[in-house]
PDB file of N, CA and C in Angstrom:
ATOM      1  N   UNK A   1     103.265  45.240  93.590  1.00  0.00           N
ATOM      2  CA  UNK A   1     104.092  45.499  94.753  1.00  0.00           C
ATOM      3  C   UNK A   1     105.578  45.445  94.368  1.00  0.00           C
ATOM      4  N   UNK A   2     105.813  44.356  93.255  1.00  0.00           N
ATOM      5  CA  UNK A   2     107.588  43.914  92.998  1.00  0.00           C
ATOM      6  C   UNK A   2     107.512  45.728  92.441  1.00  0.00           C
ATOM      7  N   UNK A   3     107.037  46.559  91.584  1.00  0.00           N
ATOM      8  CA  UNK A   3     107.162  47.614  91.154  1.00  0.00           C
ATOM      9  C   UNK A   3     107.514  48.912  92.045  1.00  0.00           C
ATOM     10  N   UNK A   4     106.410  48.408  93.048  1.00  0.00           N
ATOM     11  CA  UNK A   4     107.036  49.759  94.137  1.00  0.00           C
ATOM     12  C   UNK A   4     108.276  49.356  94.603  1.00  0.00           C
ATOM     13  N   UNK A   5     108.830  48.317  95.028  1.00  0.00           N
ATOM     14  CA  UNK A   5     110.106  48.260  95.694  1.00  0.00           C
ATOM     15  C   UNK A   5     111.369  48.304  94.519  1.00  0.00           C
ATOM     16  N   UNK A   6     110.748  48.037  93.446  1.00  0.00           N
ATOM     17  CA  UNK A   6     112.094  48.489  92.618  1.00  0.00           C
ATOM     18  C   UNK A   6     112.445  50.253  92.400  1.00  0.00           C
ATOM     19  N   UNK A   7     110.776  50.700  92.285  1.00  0.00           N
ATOM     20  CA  UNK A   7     110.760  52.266  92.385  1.00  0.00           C
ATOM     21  C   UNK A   7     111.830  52.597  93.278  1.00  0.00           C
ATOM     22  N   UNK A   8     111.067  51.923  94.721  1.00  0.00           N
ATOM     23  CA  UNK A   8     111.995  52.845  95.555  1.00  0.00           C
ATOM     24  C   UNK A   8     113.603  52.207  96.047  1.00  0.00           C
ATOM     25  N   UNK A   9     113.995  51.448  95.232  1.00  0.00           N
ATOM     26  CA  UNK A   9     115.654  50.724  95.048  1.00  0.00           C
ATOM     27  C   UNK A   9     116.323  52.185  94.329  1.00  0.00           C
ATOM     28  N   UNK A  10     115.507  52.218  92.933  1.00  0.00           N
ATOM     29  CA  UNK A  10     115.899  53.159  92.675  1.00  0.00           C
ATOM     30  C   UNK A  10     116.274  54.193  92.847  1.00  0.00           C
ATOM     31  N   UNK A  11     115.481  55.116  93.506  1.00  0.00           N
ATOM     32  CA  UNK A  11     115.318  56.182  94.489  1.00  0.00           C
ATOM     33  C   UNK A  11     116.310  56.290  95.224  1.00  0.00           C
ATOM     34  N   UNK A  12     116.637  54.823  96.281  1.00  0.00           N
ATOM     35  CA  UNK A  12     117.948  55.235  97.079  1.00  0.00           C
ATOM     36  C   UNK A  12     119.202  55.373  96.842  1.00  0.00           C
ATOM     37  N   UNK A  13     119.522  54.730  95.680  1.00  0.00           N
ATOM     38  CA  UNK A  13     120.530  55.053  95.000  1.00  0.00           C
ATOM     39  C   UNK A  13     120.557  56.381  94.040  1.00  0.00           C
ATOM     40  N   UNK A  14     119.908  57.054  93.667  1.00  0.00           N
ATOM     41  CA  UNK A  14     119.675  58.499  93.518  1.00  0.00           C
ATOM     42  C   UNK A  14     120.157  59.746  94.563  1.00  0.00           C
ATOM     43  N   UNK A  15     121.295  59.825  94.021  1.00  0.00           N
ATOM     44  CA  UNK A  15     122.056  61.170  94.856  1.00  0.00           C
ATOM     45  C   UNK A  15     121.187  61.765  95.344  1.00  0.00           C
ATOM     46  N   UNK A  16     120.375  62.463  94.180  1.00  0.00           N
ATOM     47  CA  UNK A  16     119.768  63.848  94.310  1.00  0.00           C
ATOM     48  C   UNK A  16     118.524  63.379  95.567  1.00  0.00           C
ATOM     49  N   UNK A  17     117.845  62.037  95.295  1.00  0.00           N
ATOM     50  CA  UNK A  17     116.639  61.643  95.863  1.00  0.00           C
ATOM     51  C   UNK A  17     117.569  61.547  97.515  1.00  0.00           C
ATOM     52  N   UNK A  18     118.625  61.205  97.382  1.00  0.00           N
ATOM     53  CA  UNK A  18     119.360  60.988  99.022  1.00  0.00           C
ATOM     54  C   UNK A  18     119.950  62.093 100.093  1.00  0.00           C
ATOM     55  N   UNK A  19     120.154  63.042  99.070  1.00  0.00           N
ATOM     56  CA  UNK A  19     120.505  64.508  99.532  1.00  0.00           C
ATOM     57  C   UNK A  19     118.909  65.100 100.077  1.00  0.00           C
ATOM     58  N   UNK A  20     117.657  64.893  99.185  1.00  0.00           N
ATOM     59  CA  UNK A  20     116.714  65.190  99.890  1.00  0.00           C
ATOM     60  C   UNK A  20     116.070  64.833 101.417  1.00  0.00           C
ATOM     61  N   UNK A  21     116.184  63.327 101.453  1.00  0.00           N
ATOM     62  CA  UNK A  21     115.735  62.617 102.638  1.00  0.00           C
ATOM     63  C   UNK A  21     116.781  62.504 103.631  1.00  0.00           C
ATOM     64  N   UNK A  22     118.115  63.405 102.941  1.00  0.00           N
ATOM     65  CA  UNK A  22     118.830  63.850 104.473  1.00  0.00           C
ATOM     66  C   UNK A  22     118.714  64.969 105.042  1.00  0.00           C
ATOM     67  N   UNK A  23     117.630  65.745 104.225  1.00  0.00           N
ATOM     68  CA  UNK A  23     118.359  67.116 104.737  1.00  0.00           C
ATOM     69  C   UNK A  23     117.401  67.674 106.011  1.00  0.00           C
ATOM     70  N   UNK A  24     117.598  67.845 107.615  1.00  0.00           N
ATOM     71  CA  UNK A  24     116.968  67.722 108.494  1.00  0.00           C
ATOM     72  C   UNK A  24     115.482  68.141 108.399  1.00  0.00           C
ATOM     73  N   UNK A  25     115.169  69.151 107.802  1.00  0.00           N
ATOM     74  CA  UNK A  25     113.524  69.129 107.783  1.00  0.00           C
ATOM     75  C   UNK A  25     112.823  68.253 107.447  1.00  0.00           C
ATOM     76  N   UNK A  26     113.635  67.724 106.558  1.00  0.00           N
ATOM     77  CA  UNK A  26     112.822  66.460 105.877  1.00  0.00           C
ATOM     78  C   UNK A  26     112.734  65.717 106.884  1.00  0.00           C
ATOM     79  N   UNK A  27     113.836  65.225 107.478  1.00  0.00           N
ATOM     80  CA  UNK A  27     113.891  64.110 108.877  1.00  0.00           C
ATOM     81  C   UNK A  27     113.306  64.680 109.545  1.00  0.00           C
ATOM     82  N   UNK A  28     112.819  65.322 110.333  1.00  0.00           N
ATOM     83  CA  UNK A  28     111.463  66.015 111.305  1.00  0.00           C
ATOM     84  C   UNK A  28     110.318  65.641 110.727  1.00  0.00           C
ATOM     85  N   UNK A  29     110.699  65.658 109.317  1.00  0.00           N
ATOM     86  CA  UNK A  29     109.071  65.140 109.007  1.00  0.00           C
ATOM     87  C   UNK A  29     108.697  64.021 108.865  1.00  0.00           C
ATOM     88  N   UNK A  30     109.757  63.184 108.705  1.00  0.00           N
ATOM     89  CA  UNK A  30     109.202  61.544 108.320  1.00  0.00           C
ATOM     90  C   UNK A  30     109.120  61.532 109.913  1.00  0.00           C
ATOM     91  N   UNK A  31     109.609  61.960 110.949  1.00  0.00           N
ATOM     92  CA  UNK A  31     109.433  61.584 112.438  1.00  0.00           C
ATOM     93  C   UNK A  31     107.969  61.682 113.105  1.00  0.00           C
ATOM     94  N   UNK A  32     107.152  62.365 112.341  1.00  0.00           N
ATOM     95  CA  UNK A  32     105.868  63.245 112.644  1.00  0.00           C
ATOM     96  C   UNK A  32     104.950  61.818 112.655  1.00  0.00           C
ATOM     97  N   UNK A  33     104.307  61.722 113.323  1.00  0.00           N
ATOM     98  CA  UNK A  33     103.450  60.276 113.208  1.00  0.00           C
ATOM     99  C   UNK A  33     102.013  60.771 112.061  1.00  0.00           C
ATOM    100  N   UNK A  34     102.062  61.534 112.019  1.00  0.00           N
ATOM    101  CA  UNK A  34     100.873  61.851 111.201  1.00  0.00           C
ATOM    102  C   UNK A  34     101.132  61.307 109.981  1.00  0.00           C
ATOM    103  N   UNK A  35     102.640  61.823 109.627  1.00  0.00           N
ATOM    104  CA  UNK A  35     102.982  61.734 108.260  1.00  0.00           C
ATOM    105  C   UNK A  35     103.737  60.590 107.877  1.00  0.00           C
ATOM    106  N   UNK A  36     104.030  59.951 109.051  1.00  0.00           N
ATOM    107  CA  UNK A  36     104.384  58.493 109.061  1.00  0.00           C
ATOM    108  C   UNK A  36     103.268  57.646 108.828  1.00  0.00           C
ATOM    109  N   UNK A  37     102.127  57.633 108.686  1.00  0.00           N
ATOM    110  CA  UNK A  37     100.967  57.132 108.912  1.00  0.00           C
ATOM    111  C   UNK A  37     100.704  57.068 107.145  1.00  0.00           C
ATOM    112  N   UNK A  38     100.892  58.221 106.336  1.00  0.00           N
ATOM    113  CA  UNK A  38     100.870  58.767 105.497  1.00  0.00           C
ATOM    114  C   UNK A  38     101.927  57.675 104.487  1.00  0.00           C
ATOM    115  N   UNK A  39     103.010  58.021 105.343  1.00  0.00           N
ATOM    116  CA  UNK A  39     104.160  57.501 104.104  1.00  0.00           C
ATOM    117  C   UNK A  39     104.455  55.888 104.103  1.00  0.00           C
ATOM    118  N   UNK A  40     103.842  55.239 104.864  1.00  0.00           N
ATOM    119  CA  UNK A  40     103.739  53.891 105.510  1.00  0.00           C
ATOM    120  C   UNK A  40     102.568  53.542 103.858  1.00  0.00           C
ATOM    121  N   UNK A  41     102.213  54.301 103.519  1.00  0.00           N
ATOM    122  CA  UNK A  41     101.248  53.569 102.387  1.00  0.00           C
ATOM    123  C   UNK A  41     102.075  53.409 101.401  1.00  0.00           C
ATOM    124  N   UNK A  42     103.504  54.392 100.798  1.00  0.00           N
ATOM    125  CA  UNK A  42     103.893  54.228  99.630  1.00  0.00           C
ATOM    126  C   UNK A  42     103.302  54.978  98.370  1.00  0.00           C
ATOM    127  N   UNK A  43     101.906  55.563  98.836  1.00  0.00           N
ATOM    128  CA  UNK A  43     101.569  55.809  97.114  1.00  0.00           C
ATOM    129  C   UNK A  43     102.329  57.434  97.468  1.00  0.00           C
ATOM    130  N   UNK A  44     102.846  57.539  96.598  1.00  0.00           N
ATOM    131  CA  UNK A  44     103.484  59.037  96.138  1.00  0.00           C
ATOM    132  C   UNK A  44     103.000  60.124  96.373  1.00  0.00           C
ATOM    133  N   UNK A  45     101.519  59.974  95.513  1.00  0.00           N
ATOM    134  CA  UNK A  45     100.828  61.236  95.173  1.00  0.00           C
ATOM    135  C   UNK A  45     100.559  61.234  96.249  1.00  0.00           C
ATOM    136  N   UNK A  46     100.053  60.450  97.313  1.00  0.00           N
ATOM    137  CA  UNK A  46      99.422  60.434  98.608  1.00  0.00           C
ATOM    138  C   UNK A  46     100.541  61.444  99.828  1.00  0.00           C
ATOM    139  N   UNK A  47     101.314  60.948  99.413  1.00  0.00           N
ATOM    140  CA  UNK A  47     102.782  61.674 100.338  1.00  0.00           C
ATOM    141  C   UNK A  47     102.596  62.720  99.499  1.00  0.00           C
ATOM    142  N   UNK A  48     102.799  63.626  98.263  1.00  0.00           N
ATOM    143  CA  UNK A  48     103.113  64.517  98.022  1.00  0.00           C
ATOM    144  C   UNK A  48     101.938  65.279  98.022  1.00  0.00           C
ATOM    145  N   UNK A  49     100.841  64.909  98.645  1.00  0.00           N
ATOM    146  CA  UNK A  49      99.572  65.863  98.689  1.00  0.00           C
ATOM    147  C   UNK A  49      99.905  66.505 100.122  1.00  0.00           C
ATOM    148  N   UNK A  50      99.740  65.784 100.677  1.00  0.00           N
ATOM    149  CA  UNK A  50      99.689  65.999 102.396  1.00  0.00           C
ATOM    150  C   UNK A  50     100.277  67.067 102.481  1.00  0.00           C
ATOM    151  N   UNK A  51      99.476  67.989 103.567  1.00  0.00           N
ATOM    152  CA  UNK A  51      99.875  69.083 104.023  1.00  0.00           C
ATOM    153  C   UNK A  51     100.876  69.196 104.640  1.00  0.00           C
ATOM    154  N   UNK A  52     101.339  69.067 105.103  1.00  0.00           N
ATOM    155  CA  UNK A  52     102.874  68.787 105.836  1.00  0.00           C
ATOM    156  C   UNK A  52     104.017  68.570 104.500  1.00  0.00           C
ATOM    157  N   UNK A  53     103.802  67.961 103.894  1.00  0.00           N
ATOM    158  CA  UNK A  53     104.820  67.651 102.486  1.00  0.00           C
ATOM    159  C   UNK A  53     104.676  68.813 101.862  1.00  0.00           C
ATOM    160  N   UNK A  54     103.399  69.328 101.781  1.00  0.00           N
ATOM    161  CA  UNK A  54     103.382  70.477 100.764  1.00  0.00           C
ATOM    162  C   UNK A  54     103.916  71.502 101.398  1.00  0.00           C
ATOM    163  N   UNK A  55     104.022  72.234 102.901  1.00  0.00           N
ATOM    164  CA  UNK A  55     104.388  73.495 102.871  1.00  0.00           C
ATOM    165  C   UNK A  55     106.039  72.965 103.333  1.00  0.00           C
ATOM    166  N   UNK A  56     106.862  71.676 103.863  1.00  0.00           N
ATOM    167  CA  UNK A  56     107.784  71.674 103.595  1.00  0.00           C
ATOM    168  C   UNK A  56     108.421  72.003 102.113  1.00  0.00           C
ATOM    169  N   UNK A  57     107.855  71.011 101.147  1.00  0.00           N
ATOM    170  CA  UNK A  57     108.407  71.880  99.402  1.00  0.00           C
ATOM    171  C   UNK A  57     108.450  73.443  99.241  1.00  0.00           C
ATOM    172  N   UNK A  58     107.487  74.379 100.094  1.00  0.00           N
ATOM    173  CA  UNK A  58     107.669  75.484 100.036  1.00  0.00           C
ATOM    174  C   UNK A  58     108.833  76.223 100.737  1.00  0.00           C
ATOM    175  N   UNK A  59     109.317  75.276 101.067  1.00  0.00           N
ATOM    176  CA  UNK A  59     111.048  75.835 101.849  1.00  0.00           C
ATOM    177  C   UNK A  59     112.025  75.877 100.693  1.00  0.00           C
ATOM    178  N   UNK A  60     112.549  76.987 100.478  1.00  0.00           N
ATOM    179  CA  UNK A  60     113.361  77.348  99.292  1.00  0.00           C
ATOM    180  C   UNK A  60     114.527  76.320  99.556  1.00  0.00           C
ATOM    181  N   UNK A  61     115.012  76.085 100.486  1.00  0.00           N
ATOM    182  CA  UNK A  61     116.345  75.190 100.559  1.00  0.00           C
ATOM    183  C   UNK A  61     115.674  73.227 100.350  1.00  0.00           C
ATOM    184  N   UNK A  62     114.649  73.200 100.666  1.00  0.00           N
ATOM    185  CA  UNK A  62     114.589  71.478 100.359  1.00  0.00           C
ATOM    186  C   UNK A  62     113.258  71.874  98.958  1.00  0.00           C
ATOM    187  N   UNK A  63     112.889  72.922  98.350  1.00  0.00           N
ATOM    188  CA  UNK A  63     112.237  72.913  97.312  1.00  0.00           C
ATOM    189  C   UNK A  63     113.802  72.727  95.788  1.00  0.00           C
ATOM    190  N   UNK A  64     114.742  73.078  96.370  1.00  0.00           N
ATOM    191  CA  UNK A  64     115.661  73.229  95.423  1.00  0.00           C
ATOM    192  C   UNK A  64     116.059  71.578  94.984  1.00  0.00           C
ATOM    193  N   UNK A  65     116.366  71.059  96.795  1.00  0.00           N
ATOM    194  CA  UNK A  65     116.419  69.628  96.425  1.00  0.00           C
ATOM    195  C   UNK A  65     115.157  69.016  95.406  1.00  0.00           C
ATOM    196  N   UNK A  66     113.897  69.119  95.952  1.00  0.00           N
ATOM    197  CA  UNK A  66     113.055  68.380  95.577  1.00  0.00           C
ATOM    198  C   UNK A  66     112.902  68.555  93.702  1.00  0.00           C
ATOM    199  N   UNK A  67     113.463  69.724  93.327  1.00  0.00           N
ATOM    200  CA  UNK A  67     113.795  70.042  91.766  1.00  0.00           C
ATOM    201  C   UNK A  67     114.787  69.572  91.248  1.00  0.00           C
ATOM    202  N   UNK A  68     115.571  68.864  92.131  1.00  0.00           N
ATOM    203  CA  UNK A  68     116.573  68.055  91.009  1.00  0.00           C
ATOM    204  C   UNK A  68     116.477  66.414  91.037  1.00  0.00           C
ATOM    205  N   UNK A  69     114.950  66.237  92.032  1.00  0.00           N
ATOM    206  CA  UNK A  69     114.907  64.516  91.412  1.00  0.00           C
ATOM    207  C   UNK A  69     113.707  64.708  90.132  1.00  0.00           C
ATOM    208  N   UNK A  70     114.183  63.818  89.542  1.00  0.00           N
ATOM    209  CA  UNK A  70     113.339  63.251  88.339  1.00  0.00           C
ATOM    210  C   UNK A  70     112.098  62.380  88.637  1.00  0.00           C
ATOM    211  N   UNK A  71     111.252  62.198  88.732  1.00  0.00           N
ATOM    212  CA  UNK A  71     110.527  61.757  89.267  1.00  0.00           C
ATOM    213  C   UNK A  71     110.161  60.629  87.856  1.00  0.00           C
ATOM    214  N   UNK A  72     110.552  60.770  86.470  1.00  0.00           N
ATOM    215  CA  UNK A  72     110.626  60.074  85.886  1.00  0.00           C
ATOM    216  C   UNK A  72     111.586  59.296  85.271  1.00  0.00           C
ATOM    217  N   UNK A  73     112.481  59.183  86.657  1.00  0.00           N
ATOM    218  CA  UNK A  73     113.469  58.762  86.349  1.00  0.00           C
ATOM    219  C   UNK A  73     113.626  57.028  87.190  1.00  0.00           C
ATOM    220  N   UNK A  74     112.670  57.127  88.222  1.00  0.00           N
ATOM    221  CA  UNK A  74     112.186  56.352  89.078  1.00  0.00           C
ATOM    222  C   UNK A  74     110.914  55.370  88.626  1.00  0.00           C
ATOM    223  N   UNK A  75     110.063  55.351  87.466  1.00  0.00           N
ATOM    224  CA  UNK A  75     109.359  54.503  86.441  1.00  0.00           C
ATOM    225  C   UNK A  75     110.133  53.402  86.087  1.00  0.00           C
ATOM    226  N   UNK A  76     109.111  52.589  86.958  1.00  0.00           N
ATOM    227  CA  UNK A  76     109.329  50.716  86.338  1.00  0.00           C
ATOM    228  C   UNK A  76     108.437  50.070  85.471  1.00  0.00           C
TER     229      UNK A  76
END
């Protein structure tokens, strides 16, 4: 658990990761209770499967964001 919360320390201090989770589609989506239900677990892959996550990434304007976090940059 100390691992996920350093993950995601990391994360918020990550420009690129902060420019993503502002940019309003994204906020519509963490609002969605479905996908709140979803992201309330923390596991990643679990959030980045979900249908809702996936055809948001297919939005050329928050797929651009989602290409400039590192996702291995966030490994504890």
């Amino acid at each position: 658990m100390f691992d996920k919360i350093q993950a995601m320390h990391k994360l918020m201090k990550d420009e690129n990761f902060r420019a993503f989770v502002s940019h309003p589609k994204v906020q519509t989506l963490f609002r969605d209770p479905e996908f709140k239900d979803v992201a309330k677990s923390r596991d990643f892959a679990k959030i980045a499967m979900h249908p809702k996550f996936v055809q948001l990434a297919q939005d050329p304007d928050v797929s651009k964001l989602l290409l400039k976090i590192n996702p291995r940059d966030f490994q504890v």
